[in-house]
PDB file of N, CA and C in Angstrom:
ATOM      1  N   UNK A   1       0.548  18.433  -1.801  1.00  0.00           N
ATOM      2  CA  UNK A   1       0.893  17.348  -0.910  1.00  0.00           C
ATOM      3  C   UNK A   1       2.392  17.446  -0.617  1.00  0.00           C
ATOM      4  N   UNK A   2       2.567  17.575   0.575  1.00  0.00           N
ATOM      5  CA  UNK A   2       4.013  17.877   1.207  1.00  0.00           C
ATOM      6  C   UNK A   2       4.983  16.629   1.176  1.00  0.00           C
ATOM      7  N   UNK A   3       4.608  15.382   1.460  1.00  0.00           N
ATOM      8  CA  UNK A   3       4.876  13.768   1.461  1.00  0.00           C
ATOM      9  C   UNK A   3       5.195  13.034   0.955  1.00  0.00           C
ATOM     10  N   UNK A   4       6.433  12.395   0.844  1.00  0.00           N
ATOM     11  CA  UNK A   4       6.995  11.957  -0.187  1.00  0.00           C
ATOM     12  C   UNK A   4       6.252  11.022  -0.607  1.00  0.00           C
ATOM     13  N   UNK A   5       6.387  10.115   0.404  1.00  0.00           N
ATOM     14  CA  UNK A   5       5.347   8.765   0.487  1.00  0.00           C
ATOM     15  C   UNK A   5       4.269   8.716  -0.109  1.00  0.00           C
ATOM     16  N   UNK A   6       3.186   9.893   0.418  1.00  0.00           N
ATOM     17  CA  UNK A   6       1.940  10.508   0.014  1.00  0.00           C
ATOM     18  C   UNK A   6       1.931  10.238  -1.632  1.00  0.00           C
ATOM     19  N   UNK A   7       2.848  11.392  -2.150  1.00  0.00           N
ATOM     20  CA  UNK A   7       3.523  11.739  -3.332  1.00  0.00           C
ATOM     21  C   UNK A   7       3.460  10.145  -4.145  1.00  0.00           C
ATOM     22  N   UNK A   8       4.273   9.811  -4.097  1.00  0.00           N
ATOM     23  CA  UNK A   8       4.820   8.578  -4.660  1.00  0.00           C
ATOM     24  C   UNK A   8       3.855   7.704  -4.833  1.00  0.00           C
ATOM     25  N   UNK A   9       2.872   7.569  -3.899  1.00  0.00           N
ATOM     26  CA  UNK A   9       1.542   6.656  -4.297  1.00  0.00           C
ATOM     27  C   UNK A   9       0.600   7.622  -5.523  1.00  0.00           C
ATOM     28  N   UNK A  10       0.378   8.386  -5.561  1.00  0.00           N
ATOM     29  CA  UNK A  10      -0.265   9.168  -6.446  1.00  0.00           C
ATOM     30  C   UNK A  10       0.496   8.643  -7.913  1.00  0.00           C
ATOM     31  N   UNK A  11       2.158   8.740  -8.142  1.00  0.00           N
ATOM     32  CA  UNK A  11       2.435   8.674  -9.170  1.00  0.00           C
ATOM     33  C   UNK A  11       2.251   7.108  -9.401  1.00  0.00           C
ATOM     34  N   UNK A  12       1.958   5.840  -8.732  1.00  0.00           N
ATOM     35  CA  UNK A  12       2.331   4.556  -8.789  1.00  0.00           C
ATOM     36  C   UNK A  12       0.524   4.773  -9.356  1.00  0.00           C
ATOM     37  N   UNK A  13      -0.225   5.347  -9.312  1.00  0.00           N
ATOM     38  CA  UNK A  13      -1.381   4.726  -9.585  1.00  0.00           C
ATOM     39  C   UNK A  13      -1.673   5.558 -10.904  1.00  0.00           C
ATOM     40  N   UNK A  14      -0.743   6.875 -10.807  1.00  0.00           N
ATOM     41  CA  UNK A  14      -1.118   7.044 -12.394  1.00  0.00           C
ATOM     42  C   UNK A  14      -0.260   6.548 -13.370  1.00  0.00           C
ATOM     43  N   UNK A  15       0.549   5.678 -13.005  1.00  0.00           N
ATOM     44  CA  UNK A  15       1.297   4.586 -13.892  1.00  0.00           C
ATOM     45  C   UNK A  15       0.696   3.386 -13.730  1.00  0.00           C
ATOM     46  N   UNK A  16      -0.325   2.837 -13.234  1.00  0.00           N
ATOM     47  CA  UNK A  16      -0.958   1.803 -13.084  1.00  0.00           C
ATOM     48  C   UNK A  16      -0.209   0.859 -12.708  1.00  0.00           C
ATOM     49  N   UNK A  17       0.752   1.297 -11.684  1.00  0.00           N
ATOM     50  CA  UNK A  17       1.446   0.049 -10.711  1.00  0.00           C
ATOM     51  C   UNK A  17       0.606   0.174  -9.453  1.00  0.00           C
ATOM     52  N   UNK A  18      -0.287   0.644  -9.287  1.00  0.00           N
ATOM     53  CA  UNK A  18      -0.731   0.441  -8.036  1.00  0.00           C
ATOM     54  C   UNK A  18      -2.708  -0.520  -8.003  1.00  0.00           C
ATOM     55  N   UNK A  19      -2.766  -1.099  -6.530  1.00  0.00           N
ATOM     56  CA  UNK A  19      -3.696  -2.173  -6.255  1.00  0.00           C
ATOM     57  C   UNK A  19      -4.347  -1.310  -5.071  1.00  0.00           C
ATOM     58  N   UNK A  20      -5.728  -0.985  -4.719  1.00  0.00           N
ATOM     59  CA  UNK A  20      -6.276  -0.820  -3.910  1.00  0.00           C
ATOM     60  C   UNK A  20      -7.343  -1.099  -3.220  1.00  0.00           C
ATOM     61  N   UNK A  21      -8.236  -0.695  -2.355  1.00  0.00           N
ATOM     62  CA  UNK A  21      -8.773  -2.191  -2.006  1.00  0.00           C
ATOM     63  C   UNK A  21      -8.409  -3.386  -1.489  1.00  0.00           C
ATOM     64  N   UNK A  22      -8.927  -3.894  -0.722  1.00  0.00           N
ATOM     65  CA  UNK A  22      -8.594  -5.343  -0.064  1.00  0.00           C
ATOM     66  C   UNK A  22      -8.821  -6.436  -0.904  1.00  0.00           C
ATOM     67  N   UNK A  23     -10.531  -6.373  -2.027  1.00  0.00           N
ATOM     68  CA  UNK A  23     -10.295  -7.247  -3.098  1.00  0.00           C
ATOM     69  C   UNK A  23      -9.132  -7.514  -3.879  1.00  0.00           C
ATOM     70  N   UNK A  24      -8.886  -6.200  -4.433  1.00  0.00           N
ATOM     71  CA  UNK A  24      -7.876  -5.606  -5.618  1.00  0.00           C
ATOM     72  C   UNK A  24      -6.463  -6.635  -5.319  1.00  0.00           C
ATOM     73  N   UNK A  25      -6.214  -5.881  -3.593  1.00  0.00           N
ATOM     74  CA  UNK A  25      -4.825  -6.179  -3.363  1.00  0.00           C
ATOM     75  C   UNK A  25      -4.736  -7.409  -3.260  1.00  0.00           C
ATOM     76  N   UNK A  26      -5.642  -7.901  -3.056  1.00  0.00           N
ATOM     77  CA  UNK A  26      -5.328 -10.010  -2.218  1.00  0.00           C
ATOM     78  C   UNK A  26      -5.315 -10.378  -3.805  1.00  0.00           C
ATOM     79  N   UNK A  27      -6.264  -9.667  -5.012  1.00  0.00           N
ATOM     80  CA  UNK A  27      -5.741 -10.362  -6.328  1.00  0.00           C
ATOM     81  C   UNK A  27      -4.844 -10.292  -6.993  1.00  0.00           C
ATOM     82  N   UNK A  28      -4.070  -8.988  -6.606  1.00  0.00           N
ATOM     83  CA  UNK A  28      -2.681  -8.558  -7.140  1.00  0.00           C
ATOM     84  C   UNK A  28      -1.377  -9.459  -6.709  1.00  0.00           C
ATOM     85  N   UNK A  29      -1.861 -10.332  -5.274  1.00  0.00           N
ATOM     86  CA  UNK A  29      -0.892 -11.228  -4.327  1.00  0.00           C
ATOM     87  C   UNK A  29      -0.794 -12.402  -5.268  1.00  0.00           C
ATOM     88  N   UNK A  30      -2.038 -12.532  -5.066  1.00  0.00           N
ATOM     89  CA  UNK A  30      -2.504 -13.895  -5.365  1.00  0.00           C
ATOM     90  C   UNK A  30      -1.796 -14.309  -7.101  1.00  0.00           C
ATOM     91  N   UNK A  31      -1.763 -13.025  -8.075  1.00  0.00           N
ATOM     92  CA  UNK A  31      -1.080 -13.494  -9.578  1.00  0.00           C
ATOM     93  C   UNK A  31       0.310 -12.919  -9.231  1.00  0.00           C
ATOM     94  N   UNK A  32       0.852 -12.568  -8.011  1.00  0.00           N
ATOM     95  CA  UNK A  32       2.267 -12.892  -7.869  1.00  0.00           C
ATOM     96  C   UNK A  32       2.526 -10.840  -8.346  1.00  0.00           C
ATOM     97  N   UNK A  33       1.830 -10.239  -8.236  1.00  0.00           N
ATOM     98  CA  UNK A  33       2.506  -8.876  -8.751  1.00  0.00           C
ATOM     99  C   UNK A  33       2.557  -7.806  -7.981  1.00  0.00           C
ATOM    100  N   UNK A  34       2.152  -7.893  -6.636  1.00  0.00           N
ATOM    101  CA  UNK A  34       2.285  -6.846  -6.061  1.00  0.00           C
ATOM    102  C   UNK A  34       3.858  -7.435  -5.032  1.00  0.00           C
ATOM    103  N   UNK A  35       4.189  -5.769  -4.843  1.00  0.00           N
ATOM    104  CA  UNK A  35       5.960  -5.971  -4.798  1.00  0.00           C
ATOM    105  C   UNK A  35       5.688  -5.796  -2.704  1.00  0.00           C
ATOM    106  N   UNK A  36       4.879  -5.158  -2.561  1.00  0.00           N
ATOM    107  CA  UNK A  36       4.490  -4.110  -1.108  1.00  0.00           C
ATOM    108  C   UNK A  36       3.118  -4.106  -0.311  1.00  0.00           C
ATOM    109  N   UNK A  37       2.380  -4.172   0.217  1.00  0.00           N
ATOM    110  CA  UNK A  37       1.351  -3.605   0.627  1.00  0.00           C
ATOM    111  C   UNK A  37       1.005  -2.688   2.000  1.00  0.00           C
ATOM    112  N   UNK A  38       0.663  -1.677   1.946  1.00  0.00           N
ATOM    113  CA  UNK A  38       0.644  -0.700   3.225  1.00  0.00           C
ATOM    114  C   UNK A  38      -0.827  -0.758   3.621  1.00  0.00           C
ATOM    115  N   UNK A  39      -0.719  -0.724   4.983  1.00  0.00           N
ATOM    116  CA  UNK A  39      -2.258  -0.862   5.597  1.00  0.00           C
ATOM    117  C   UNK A  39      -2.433   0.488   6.401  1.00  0.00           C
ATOM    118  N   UNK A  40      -3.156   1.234   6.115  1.00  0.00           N
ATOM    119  CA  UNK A  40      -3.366   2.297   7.078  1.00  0.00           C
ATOM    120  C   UNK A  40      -3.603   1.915   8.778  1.00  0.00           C
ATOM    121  N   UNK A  41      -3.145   2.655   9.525  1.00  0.00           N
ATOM    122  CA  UNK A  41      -3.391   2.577  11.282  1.00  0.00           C
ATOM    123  C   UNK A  41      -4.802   2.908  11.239  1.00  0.00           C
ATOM    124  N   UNK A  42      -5.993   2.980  10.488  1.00  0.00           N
ATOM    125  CA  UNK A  42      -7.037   2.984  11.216  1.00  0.00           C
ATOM    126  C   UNK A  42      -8.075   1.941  10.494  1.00  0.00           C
ATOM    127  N   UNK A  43      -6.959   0.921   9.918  1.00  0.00           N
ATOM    128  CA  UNK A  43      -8.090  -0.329   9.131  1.00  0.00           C
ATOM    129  C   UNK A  43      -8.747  -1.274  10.529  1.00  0.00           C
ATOM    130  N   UNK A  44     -10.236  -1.775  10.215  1.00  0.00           N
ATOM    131  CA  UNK A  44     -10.003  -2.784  11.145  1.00  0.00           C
ATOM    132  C   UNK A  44      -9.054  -3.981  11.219  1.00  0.00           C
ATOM    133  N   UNK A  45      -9.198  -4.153  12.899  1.00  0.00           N
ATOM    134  CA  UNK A  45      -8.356  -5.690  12.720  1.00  0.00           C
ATOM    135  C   UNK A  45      -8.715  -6.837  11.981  1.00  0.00           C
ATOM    136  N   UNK A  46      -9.984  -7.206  11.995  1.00  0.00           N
ATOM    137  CA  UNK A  46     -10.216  -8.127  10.648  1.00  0.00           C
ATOM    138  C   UNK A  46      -9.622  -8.203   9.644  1.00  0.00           C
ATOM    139  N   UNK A  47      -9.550  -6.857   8.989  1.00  0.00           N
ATOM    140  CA  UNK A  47      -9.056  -6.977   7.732  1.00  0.00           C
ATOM    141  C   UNK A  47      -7.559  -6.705   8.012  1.00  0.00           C
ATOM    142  N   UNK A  48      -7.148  -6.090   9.252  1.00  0.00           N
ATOM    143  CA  UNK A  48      -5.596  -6.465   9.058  1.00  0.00           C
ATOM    144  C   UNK A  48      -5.009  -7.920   9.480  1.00  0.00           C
ATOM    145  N   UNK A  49      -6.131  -8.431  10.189  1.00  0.00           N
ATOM    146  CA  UNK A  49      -5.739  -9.751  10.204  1.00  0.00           C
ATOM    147  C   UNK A  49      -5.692 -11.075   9.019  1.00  0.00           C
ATOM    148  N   UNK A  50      -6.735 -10.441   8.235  1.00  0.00           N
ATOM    149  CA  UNK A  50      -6.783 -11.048   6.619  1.00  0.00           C
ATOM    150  C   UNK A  50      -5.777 -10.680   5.841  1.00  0.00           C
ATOM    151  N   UNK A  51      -5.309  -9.479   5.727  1.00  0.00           N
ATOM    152  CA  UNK A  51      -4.163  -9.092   4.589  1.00  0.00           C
ATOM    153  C   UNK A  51      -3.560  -9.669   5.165  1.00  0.00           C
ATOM    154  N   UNK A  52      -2.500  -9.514   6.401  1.00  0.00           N
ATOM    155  CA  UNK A  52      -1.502 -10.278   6.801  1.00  0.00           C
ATOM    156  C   UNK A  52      -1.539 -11.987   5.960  1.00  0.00           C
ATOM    157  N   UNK A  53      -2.500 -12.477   6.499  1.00  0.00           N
ATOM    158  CA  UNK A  53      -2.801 -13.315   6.020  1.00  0.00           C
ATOM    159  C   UNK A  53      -2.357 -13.890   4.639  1.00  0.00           C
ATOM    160  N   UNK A  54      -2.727 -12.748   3.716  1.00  0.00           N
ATOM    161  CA  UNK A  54      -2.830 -13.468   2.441  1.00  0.00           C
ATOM    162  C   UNK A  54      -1.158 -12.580   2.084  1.00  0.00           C
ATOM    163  N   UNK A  55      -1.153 -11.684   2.795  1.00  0.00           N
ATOM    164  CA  UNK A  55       0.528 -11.234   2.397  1.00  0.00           C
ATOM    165  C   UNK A  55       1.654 -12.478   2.922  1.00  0.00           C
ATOM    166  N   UNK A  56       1.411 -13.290   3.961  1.00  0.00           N
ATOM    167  CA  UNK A  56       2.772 -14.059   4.231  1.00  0.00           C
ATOM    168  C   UNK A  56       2.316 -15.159   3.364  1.00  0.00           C
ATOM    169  N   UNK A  57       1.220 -15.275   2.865  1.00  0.00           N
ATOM    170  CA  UNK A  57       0.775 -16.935   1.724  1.00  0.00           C
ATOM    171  C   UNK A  57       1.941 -16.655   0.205  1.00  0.00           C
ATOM    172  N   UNK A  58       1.234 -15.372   0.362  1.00  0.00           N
ATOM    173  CA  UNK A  58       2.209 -14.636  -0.865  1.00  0.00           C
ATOM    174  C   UNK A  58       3.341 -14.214  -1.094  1.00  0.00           C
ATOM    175  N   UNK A  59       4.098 -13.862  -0.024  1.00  0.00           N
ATOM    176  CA  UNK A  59       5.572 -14.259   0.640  1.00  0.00           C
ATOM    177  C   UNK A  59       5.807 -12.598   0.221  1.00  0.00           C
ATOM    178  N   UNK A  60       4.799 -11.658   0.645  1.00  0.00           N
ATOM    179  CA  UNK A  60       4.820 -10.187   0.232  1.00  0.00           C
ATOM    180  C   UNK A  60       4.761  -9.498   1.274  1.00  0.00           C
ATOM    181  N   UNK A  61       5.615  -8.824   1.713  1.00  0.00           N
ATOM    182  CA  UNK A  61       5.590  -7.658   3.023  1.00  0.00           C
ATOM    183  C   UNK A  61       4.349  -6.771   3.310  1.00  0.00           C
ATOM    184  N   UNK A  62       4.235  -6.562   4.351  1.00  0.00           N
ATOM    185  CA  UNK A  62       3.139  -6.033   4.611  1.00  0.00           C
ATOM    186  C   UNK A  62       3.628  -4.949   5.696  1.00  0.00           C
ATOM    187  N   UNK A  63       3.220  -3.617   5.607  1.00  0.00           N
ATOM    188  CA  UNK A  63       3.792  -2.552   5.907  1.00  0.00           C
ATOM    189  C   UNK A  63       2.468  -1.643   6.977  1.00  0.00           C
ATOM    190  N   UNK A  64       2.112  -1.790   7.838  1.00  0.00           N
ATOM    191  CA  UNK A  64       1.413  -0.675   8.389  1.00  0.00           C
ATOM    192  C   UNK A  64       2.012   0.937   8.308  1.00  0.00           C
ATOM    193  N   UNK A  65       0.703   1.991   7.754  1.00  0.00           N
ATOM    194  CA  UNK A  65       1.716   2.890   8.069  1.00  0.00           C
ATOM    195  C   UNK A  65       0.839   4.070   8.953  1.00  0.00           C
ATOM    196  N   UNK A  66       1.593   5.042   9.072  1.00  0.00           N
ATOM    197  CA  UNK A  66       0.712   5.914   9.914  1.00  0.00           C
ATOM    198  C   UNK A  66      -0.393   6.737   9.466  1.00  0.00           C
ATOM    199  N   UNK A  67      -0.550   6.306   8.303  1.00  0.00           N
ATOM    200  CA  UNK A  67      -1.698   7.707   7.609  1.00  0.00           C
ATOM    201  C   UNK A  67      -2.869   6.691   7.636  1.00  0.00           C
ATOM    202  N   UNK A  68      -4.155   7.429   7.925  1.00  0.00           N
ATOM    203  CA  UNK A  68      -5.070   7.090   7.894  1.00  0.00           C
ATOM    204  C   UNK A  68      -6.028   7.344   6.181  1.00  0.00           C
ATOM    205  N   UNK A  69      -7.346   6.768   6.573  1.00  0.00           N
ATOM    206  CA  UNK A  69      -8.214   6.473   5.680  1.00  0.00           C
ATOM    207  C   UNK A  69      -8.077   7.840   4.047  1.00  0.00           C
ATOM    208  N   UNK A  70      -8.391   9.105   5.396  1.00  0.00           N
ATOM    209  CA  UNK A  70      -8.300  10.383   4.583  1.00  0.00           C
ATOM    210  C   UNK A  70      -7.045  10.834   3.840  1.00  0.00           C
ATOM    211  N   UNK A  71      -5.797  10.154   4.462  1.00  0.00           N
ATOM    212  CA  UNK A  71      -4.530  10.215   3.842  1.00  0.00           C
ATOM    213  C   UNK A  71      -4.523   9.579   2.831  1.00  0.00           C
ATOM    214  N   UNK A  72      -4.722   8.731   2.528  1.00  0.00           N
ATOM    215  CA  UNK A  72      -3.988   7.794   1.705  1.00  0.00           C
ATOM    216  C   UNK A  72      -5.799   8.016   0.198  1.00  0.00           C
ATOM    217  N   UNK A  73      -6.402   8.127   0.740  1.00  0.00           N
ATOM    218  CA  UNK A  73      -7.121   8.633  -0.344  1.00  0.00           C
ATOM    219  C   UNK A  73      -7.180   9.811  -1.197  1.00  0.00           C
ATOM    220  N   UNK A  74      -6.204  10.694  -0.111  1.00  0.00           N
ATOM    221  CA  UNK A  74      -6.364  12.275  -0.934  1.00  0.00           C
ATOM    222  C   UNK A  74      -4.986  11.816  -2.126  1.00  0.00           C
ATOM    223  N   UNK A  75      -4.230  11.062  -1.473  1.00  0.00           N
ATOM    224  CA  UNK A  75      -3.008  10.578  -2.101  1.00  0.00           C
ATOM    225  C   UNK A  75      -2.893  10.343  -3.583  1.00  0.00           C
ATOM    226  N   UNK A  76      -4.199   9.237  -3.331  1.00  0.00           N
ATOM    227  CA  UNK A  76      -4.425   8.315  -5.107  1.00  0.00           C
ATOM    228  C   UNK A  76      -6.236   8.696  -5.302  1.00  0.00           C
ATOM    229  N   UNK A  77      -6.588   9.633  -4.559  1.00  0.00           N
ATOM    230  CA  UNK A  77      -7.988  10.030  -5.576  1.00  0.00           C
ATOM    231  C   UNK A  77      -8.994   8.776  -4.670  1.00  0.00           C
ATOM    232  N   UNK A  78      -9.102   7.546  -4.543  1.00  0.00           N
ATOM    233  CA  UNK A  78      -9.789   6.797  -4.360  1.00  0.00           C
ATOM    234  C   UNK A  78     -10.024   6.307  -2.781  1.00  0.00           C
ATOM    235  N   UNK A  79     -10.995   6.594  -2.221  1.00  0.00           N
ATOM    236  CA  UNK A  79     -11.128   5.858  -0.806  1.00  0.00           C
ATOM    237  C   UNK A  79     -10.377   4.589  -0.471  1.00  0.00           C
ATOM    238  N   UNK A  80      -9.689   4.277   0.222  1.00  0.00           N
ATOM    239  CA  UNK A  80      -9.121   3.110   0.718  1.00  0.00           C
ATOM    240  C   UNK A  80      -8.484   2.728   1.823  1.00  0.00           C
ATOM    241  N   UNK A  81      -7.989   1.795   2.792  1.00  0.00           N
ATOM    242  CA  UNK A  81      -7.280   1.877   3.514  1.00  0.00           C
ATOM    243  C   UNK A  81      -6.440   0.811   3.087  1.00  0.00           C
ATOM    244  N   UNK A  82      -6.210  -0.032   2.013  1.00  0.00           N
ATOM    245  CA  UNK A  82      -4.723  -0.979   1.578  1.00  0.00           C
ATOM    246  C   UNK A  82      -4.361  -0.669   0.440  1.00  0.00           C
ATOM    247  N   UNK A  83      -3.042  -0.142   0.347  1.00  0.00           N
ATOM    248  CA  UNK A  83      -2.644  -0.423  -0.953  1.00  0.00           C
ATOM    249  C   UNK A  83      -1.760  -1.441  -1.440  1.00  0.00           C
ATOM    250  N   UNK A  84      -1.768  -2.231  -2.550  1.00  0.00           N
ATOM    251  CA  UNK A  84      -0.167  -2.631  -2.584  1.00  0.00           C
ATOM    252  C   UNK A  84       0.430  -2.148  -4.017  1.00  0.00           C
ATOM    253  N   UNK A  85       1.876  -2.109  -4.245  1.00  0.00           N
ATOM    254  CA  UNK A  85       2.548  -1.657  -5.417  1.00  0.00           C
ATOM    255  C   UNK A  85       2.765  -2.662  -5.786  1.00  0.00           C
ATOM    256  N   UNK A  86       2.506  -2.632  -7.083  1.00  0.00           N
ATOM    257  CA  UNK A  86       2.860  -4.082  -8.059  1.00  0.00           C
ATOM    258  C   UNK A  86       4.270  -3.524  -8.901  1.00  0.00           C
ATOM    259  N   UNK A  87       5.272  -3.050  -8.505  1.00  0.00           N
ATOM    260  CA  UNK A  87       6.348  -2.552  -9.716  1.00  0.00           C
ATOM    261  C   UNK A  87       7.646  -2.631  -7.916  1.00  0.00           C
ATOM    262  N   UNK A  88       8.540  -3.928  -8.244  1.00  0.00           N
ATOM    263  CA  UNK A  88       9.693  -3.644  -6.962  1.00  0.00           C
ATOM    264  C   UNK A  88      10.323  -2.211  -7.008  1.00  0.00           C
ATOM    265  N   UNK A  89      10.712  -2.023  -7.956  1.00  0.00           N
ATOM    266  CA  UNK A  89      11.732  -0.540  -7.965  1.00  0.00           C
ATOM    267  C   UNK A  89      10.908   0.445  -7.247  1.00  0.00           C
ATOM    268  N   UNK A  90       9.719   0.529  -7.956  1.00  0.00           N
ATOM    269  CA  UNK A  90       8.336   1.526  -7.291  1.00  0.00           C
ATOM    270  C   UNK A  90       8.127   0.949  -5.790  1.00  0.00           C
ATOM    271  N   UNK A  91       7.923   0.115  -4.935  1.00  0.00           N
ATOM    272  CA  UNK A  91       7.996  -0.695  -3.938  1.00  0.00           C
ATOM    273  C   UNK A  91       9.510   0.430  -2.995  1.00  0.00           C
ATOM    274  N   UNK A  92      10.619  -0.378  -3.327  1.00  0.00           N
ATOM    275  CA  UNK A  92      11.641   0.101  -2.359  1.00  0.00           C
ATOM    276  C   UNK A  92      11.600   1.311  -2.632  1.00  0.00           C
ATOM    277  N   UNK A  93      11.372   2.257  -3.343  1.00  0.00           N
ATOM    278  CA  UNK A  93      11.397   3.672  -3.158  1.00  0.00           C
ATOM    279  C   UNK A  93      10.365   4.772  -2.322  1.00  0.00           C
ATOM    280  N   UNK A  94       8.986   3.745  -2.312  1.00  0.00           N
ATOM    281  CA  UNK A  94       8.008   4.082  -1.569  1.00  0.00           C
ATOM    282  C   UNK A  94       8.494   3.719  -0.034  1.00  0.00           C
ATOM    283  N   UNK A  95       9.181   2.579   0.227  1.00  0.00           N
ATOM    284  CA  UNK A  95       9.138   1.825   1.207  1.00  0.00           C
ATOM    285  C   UNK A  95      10.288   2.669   2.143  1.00  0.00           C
ATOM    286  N   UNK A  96      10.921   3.431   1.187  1.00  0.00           N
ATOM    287  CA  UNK A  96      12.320   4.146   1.266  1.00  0.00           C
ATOM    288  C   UNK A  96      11.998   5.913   1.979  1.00  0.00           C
ATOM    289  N   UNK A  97      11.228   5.744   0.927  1.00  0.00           N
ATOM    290  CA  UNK A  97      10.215   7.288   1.413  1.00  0.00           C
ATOM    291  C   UNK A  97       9.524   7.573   2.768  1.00  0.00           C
ATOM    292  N   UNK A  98       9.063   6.374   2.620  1.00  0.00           N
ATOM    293  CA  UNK A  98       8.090   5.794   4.213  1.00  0.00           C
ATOM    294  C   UNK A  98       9.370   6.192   5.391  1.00  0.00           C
ATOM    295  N   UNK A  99      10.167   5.388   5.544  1.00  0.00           N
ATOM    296  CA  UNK A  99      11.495   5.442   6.300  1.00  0.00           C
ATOM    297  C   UNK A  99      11.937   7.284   6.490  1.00  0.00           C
ATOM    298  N   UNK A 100      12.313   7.608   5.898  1.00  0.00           N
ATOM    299  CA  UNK A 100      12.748   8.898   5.841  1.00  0.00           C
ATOM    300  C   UNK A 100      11.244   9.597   6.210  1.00  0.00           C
ATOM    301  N   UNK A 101      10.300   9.577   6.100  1.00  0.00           N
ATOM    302  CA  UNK A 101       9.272  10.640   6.525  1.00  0.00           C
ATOM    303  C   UNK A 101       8.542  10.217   8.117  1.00  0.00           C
ATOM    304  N   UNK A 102       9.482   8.945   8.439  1.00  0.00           N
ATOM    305  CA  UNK A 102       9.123   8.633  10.148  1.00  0.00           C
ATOM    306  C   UNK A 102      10.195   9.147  11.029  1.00  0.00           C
ATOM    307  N   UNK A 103      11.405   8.920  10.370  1.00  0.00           N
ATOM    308  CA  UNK A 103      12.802   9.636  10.941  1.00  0.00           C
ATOM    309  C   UNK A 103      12.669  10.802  11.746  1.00  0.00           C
TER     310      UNK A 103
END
């Protein structure tokens, strides 16, 4: 995997800072621990209209990014299109990564 971003989610989930899933993530909001959440560009709008949702209740950023379904699963092993990071430091460095690999 060439990607920093890519990269960096792989290591957040084998440190178990990471939430995936739309269940997962709205419960990770909801006990206050997720720092981030990224929505892939090919989720439906429903459900990006729900995360949003439960991300501004939760006062937690919500990040669309450009990788799709197949991206972000080869990333962390698991099918998904939301993740969120529950660890801030892990958060701005992903969020940091993201930035520099759109540049």
């Amino acid at each position: 995997m060439n990607n920093r971003f890519l990269s960096l989610l792989g290591i957040c989930r084998k440190a178990g800072k990471l939430s995936y899933g739309y269940d997962s993530v709205v419960e990770s909001v909801k006990a206050g621990k997720a720092a981030v959440i990224f929505i892939c560009e090919d989720a439906s709008e429903k459900t990006r209209k729900n995360i949003l949702f439960e991300a501004e209740r939760g006062h937690v950023p919500c990040v669309p990014v450009s990788y799709t379904l197949e991206d972000m699963s080869a990333a962390i092993g698991k099918k998904t299109k939301i993740i969120s990071i529950n660890d801030k430091g892990l958060a701005e460095k992903a969020q940091s990564a993201l930035e520099q690999s759109t540049i």
